[in-house]
PDB file of N, CA and C in Angstrom:
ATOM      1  N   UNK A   1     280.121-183.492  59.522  1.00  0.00           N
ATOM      2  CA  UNK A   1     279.148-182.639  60.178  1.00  0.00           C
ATOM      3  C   UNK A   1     277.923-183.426  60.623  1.00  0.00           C
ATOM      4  N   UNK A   2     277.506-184.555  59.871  1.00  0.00           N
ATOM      5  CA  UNK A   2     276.233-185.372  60.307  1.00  0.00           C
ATOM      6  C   UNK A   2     276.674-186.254  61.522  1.00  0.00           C
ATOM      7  N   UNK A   3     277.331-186.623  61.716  1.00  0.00           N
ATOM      8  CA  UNK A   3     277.966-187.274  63.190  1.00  0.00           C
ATOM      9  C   UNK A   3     277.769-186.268  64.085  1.00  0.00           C
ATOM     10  N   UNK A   4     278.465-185.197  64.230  1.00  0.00           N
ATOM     11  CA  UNK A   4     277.915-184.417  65.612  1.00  0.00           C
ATOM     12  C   UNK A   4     276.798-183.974  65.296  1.00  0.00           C
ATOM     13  N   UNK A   5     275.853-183.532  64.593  1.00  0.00           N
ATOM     14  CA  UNK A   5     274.878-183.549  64.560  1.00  0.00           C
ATOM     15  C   UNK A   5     274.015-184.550  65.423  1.00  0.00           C
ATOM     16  N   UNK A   6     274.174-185.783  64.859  1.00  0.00           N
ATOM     17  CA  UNK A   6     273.321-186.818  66.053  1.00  0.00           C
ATOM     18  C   UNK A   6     273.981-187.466  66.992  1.00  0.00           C
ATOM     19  N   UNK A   7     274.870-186.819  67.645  1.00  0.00           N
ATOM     20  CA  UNK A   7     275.474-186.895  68.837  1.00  0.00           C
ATOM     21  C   UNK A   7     275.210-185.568  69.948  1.00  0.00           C
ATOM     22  N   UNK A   8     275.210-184.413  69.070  1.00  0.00           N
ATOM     23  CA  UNK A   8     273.977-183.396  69.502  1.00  0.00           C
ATOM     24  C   UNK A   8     272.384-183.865  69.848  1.00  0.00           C
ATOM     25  N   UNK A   9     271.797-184.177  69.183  1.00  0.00           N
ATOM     26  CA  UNK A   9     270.523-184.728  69.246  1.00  0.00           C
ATOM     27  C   UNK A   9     270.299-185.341  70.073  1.00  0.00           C
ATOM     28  N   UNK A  10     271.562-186.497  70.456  1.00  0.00           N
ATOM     29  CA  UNK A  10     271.132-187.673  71.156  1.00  0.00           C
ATOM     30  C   UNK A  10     271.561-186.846  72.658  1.00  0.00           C
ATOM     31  N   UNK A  11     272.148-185.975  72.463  1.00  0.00           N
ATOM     32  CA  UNK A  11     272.906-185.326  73.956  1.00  0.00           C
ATOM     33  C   UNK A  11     271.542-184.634  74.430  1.00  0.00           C
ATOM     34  N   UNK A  12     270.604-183.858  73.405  1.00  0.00           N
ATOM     35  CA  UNK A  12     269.887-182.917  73.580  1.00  0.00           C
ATOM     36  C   UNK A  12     268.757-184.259  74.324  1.00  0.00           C
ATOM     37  N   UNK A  13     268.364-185.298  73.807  1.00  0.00           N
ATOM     38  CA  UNK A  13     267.540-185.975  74.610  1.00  0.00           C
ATOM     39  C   UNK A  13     267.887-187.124  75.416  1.00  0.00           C
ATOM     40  N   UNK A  14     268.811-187.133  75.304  1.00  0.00           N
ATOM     41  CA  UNK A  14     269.301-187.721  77.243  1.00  0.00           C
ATOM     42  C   UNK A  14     269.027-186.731  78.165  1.00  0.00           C
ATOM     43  N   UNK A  15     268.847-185.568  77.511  1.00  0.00           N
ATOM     44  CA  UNK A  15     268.828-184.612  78.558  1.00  0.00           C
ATOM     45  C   UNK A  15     267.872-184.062  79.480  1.00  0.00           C
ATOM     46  N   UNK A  16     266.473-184.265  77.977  1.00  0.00           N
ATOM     47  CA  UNK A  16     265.445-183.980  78.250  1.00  0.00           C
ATOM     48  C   UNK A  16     264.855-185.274  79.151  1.00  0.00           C
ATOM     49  N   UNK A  17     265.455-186.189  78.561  1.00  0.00           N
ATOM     50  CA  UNK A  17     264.661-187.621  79.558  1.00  0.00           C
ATOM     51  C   UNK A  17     265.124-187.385  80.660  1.00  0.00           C
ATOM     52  N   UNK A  18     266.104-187.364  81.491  1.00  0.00           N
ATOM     53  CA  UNK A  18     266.549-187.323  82.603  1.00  0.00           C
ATOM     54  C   UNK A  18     265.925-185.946  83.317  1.00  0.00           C
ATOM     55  N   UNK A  19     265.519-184.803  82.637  1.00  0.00           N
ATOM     56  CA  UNK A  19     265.076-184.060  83.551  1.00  0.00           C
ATOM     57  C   UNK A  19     263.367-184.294  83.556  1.00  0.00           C
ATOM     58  N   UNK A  20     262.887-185.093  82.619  1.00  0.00           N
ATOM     59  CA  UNK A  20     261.339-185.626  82.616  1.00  0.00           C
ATOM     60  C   UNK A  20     261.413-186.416  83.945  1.00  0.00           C
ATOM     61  N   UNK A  21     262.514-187.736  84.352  1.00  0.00           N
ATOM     62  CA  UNK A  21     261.933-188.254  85.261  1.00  0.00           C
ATOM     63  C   UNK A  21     262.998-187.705  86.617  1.00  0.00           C
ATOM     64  N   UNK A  22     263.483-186.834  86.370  1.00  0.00           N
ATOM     65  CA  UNK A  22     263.276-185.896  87.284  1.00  0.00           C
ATOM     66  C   UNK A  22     262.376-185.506  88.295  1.00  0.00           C
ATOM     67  N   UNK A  23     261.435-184.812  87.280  1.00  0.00           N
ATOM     68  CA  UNK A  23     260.534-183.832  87.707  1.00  0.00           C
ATOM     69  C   UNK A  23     259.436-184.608  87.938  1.00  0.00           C
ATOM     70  N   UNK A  24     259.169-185.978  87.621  1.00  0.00           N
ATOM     71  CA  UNK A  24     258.157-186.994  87.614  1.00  0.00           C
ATOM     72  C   UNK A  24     258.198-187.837  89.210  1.00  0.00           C
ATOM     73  N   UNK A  25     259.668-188.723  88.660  1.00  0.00           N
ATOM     74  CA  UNK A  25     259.881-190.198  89.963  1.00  0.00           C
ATOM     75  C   UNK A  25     259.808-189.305  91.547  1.00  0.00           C
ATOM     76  N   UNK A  26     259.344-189.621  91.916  1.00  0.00           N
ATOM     77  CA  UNK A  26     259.076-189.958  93.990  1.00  0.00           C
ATOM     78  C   UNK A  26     260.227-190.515  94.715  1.00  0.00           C
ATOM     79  N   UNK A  27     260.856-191.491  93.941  1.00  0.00           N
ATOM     80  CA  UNK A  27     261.462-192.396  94.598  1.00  0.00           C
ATOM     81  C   UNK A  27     263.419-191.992  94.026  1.00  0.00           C
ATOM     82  N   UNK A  28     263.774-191.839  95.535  1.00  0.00           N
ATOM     83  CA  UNK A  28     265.237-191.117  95.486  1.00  0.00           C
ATOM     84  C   UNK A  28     266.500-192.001  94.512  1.00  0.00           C
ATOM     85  N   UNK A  29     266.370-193.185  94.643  1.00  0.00           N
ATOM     86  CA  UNK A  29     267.327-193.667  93.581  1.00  0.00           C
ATOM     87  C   UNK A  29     267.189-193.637  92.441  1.00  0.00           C
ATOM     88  N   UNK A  30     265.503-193.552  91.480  1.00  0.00           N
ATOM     89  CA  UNK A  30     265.088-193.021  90.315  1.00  0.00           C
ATOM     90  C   UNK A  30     265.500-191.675  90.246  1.00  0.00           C
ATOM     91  N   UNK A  31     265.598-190.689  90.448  1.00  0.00           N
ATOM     92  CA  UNK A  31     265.776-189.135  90.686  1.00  0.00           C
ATOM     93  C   UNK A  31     267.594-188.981  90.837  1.00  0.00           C
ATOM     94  N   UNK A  32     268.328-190.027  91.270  1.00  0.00           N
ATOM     95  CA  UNK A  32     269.824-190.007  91.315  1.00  0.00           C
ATOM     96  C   UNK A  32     270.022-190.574  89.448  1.00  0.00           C
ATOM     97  N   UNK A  33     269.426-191.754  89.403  1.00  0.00           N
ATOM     98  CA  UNK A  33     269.587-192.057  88.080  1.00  0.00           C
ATOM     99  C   UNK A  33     269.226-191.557  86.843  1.00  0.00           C
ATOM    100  N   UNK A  34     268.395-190.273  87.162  1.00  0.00           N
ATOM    101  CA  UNK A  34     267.979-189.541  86.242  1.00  0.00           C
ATOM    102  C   UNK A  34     268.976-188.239  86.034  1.00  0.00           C
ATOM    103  N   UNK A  35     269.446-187.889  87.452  1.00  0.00           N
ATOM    104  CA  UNK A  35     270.358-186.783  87.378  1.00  0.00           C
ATOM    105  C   UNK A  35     272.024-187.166  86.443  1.00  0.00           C
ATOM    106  N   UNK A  36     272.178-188.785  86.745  1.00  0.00           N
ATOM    107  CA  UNK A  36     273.366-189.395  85.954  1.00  0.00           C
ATOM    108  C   UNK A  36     272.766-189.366  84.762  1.00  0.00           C
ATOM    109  N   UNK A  37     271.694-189.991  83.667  1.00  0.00           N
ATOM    110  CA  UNK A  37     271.281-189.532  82.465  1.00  0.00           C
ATOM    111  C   UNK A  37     271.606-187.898  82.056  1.00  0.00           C
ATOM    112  N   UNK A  38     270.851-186.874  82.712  1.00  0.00           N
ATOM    113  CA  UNK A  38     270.978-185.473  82.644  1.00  0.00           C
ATOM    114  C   UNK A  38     272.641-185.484  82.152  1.00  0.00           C
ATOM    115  N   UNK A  39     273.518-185.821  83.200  1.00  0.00           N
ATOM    116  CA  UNK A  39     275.187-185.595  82.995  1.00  0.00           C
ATOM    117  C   UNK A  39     275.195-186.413  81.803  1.00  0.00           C
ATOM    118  N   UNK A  40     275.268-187.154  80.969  1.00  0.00           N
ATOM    119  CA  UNK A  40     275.618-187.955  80.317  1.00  0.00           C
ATOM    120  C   UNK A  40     274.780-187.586  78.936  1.00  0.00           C
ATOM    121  N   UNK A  41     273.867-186.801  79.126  1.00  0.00           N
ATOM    122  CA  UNK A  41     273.241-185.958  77.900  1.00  0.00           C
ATOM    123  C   UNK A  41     274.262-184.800  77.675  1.00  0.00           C
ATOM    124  N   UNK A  42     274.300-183.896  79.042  1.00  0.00           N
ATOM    125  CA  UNK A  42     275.038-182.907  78.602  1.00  0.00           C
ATOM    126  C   UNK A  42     276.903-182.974  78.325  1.00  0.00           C
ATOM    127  N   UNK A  43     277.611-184.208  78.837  1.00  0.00           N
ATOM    128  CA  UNK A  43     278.677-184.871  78.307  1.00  0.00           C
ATOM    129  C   UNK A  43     278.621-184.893  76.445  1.00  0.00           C
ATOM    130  N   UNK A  44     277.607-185.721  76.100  1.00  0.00           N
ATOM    131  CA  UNK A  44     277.607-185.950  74.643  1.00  0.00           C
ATOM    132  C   UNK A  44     277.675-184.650  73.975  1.00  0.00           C
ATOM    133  N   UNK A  45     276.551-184.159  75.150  1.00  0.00           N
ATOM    134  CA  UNK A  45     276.245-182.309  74.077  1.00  0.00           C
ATOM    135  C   UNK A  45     277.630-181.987  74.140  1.00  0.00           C
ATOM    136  N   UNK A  46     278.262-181.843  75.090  1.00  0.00           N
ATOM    137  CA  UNK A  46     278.879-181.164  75.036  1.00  0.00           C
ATOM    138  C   UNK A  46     280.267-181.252  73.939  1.00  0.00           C
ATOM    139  N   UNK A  47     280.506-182.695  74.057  1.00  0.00           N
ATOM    140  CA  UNK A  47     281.361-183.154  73.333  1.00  0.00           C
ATOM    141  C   UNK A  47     281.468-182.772  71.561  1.00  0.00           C
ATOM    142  N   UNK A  48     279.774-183.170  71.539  1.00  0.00           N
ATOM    143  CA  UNK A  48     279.786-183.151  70.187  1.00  0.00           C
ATOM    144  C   UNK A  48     279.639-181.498  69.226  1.00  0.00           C
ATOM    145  N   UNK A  49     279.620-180.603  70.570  1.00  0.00           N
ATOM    146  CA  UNK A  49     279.793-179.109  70.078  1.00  0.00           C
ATOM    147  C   UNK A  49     281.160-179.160  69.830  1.00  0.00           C
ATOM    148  N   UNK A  50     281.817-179.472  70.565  1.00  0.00           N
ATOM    149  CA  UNK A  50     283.517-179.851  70.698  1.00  0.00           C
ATOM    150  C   UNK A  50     284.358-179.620  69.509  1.00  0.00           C
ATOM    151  N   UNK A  51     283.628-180.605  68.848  1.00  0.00           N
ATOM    152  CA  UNK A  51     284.432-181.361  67.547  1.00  0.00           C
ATOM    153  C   UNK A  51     284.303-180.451  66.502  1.00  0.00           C
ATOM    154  N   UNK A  52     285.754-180.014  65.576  1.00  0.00           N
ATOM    155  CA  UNK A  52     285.683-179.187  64.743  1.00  0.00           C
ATOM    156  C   UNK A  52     286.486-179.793  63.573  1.00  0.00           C
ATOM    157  N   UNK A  53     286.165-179.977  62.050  1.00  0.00           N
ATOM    158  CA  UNK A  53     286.646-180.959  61.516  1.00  0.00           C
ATOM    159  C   UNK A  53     287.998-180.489  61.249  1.00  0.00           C
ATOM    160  N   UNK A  54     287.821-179.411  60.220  1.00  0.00           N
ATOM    161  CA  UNK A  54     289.157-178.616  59.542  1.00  0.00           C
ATOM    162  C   UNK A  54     290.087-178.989  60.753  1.00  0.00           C
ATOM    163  N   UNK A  55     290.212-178.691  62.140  1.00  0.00           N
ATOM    164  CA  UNK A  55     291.356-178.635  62.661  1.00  0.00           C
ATOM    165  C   UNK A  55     291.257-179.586  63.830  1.00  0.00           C
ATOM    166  N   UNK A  56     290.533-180.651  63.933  1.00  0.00           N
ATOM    167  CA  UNK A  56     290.705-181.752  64.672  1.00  0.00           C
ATOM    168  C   UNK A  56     289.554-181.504  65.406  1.00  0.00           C
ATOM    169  N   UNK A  57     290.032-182.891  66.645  1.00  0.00           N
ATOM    170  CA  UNK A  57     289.423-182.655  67.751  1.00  0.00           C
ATOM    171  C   UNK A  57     290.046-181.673  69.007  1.00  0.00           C
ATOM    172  N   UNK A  58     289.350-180.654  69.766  1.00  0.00           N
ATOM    173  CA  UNK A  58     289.790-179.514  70.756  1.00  0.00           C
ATOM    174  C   UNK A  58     290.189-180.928  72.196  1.00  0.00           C
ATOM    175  N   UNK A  59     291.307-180.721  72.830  1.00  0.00           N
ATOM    176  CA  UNK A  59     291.658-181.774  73.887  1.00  0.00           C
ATOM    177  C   UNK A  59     291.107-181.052  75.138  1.00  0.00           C
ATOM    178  N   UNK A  60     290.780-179.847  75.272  1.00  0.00           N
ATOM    179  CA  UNK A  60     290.433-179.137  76.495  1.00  0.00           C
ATOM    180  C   UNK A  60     289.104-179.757  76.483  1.00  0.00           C
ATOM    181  N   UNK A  61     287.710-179.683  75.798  1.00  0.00           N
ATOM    182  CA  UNK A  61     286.524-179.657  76.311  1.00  0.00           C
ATOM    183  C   UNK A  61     286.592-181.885  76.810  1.00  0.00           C
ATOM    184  N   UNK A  62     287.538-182.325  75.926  1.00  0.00           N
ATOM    185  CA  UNK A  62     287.426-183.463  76.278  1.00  0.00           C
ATOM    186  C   UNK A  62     288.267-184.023  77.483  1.00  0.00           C
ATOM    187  N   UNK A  63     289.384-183.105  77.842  1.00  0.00           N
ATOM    188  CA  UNK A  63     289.686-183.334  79.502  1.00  0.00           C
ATOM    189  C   UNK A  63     288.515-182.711  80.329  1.00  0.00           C
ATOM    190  N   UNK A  64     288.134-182.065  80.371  1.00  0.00           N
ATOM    191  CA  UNK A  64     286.812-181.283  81.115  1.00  0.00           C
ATOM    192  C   UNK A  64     285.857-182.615  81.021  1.00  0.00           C
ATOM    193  N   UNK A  65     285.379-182.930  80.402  1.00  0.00           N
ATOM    194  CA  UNK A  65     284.006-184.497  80.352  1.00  0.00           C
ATOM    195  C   UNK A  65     284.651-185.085  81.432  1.00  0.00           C
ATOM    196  N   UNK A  66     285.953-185.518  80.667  1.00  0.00           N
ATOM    197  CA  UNK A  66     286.924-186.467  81.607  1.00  0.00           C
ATOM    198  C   UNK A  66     286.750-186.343  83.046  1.00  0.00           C
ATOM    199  N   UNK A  67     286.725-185.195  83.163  1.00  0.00           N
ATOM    200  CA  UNK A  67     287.116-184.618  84.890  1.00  0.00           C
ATOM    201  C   UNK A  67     285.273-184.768  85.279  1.00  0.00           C
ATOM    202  N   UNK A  68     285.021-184.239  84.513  1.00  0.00           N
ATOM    203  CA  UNK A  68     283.199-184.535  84.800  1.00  0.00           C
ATOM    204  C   UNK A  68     283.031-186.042  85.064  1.00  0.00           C
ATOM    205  N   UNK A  69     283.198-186.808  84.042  1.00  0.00           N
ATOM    206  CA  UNK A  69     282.745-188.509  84.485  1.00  0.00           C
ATOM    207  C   UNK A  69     283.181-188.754  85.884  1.00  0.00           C
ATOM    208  N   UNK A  70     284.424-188.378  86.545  1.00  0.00           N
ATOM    209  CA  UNK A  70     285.012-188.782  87.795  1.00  0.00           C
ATOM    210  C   UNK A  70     284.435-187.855  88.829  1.00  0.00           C
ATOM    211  N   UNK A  71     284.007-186.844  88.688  1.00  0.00           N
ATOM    212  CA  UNK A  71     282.993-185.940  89.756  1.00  0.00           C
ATOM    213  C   UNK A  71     281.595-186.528  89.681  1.00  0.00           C
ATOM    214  N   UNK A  72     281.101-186.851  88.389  1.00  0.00           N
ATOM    215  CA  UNK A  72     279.492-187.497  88.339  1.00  0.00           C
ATOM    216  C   UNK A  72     279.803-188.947  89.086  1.00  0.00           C
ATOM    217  N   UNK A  73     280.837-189.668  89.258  1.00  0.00           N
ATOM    218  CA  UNK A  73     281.005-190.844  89.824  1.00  0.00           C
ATOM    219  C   UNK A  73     281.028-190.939  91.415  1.00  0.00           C
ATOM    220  N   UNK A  74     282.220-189.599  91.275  1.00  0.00           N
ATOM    221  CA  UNK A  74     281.763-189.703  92.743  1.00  0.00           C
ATOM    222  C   UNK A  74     280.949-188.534  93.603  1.00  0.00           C
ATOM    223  N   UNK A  75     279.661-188.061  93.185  1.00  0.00           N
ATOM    224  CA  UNK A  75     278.688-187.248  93.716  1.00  0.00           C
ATOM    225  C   UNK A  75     277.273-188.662  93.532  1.00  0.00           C
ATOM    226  N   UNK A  76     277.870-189.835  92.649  1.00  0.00           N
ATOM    227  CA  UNK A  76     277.063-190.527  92.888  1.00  0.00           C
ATOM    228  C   UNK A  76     277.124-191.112  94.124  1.00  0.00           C
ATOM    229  N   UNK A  77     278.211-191.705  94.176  1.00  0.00           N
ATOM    230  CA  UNK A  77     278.423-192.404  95.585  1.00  0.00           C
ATOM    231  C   UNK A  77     278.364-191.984  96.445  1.00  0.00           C
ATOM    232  N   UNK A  78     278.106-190.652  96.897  1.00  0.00           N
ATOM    233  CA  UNK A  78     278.006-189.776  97.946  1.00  0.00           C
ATOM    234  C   UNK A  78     276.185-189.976  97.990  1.00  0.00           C
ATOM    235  N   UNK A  79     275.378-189.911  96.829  1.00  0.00           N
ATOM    236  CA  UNK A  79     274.110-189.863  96.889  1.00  0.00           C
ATOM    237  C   UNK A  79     273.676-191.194  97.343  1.00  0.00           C
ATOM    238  N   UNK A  80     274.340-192.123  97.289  1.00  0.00           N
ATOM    239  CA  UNK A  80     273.713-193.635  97.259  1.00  0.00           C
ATOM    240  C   UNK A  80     273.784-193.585  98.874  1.00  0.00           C
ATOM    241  N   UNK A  81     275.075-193.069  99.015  1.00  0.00           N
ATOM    242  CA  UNK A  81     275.242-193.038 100.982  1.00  0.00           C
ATOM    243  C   UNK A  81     274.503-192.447 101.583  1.00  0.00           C
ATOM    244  N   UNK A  82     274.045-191.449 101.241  1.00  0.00           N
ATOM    245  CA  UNK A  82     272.856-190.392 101.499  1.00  0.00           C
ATOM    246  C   UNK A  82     271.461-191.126 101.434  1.00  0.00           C
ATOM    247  N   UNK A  83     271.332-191.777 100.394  1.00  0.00           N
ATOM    248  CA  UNK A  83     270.069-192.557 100.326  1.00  0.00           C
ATOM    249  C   UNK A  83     270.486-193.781 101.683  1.00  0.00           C
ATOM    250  N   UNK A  84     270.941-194.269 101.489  1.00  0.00           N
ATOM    251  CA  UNK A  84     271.198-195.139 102.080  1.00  0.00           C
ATOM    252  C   UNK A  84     270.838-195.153 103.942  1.00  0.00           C
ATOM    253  N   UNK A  85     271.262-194.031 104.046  1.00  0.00           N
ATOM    254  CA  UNK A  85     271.317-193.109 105.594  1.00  0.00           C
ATOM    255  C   UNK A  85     270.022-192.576 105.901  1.00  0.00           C
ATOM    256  N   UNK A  86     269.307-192.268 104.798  1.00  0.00           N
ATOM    257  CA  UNK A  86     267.643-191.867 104.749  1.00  0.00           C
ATOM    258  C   UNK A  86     266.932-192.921 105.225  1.00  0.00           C
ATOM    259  N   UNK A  87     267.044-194.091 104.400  1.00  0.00           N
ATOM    260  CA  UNK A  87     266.268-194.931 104.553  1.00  0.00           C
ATOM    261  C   UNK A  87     266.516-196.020 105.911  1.00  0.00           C
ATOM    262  N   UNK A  88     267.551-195.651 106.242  1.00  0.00           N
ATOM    263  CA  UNK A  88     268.055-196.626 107.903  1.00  0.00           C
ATOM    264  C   UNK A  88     267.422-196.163 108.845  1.00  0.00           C
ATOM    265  N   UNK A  89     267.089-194.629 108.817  1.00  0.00           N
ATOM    266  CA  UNK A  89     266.557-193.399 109.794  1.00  0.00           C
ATOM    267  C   UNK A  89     265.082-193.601 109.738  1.00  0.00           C
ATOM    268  N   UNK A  90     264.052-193.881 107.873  1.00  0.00           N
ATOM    269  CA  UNK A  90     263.060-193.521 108.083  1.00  0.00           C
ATOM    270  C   UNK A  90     262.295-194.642 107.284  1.00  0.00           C
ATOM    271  N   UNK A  91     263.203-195.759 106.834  1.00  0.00           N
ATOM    272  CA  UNK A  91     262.674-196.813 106.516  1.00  0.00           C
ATOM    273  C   UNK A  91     261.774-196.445 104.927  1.00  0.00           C
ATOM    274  N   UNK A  92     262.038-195.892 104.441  1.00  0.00           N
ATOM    275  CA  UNK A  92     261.610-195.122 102.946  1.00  0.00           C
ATOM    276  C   UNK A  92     262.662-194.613 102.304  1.00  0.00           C
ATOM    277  N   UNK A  93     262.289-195.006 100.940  1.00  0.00           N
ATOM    278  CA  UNK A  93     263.392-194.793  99.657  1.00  0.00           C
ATOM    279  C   UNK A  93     262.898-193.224  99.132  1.00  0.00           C
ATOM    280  N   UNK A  94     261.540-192.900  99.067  1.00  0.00           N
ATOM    281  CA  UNK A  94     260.476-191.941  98.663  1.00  0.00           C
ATOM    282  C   UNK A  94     260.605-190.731  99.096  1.00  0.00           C
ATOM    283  N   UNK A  95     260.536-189.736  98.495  1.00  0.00           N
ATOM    284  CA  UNK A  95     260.385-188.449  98.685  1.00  0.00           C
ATOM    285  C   UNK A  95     258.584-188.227  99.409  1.00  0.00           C
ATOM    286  N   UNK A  96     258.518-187.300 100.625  1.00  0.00           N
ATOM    287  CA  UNK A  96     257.158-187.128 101.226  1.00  0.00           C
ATOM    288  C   UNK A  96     256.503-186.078  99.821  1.00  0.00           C
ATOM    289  N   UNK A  97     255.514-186.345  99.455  1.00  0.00           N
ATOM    290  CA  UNK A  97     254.669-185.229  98.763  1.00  0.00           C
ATOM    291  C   UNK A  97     254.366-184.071  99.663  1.00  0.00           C
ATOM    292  N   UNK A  98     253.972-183.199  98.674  1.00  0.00           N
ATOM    293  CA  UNK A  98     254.402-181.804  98.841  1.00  0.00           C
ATOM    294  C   UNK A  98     253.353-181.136  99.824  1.00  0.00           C
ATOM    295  N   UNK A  99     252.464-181.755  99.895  1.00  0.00           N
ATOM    296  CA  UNK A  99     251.013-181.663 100.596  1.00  0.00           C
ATOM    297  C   UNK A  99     251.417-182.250 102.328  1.00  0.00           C
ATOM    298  N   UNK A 100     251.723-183.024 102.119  1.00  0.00           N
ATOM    299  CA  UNK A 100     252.532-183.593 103.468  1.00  0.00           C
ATOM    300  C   UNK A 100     253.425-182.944 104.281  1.00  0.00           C
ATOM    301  N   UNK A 101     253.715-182.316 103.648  1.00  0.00           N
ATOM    302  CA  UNK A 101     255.375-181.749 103.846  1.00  0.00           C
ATOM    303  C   UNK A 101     254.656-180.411 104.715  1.00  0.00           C
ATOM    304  N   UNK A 102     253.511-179.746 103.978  1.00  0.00           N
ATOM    305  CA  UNK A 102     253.122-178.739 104.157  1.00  0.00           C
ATOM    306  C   UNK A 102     252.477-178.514 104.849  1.00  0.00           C
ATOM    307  N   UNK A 103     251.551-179.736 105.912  1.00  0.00           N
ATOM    308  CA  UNK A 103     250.539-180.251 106.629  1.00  0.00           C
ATOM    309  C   UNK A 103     251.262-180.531 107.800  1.00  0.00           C
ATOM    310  N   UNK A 104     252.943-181.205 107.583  1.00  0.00           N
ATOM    311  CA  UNK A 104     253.358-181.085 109.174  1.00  0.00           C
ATOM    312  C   UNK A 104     254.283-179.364 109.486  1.00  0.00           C
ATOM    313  N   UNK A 105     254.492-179.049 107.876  1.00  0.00           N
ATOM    314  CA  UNK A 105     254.900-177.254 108.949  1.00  0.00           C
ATOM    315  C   UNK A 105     254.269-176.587 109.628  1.00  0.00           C
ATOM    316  N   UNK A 106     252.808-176.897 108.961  1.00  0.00           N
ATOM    317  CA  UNK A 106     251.661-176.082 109.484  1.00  0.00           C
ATOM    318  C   UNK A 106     251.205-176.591 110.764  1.00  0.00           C
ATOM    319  N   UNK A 107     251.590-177.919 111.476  1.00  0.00           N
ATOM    320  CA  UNK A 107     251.209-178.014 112.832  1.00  0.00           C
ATOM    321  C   UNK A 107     252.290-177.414 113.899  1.00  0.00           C
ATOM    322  N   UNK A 108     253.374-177.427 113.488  1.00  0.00           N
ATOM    323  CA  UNK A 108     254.604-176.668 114.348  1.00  0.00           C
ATOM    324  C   UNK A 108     254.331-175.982 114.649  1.00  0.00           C
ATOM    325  N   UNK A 109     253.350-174.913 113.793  1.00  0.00           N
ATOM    326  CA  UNK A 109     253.275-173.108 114.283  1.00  0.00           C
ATOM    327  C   UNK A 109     252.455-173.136 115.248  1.00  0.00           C
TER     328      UNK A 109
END
């Protein structure tokens, strides 16, 4: 029981870190690498709810991760191309602040 316990824990704060620099980094490849932390918190969580001693380990929640690692792999590579395509267009890795953003809607009208 003390093993998933701090495999819980550690799931519960990968989780929280990744949505801290989340909600923090500017810059789009920090904010991809935070969203892969996030998955990889809630992988562990999830895993380590998983595990039940008396009658083993459950094989369903651990094909499900499985299938998760290969979707988080490739929604990465889709994001890197995406970044990638941003920055050819506008020469910035960076997200515009929110003030900015709001300063050119307001000249359109």
């Amino acid at each position: 029981m003390e093993s998933e316990l701090i495999y819980a824990v550690t799931g519960i704060a990968l989780t929280a870190v990744g949505l801290y620099a989340l909600i923090v980094r500017r810059h789009m490849i920090r904010r991809l690498l935070a969203v892969n932390i996030m998955g990889a918190g809630v992988f562990t969580l999830f895993v380590s709810l998983a595990t039940d001693v008396s009658n083993g380990v459950d094989p369903v929640p651990q094909a499900m991760v499985l299938t998760g690692i290969v979707v988080a792999v490739s929604a990465t590579a889709l994001g890197l191309v995406l970044i990638r395509r941003i920055y050819a267009a506008t020469g910035s890795t960076r997200l515009a602040e929110e003030s900015s953003i709001l300063d050119t809607l307001e000249g359109e009208e």
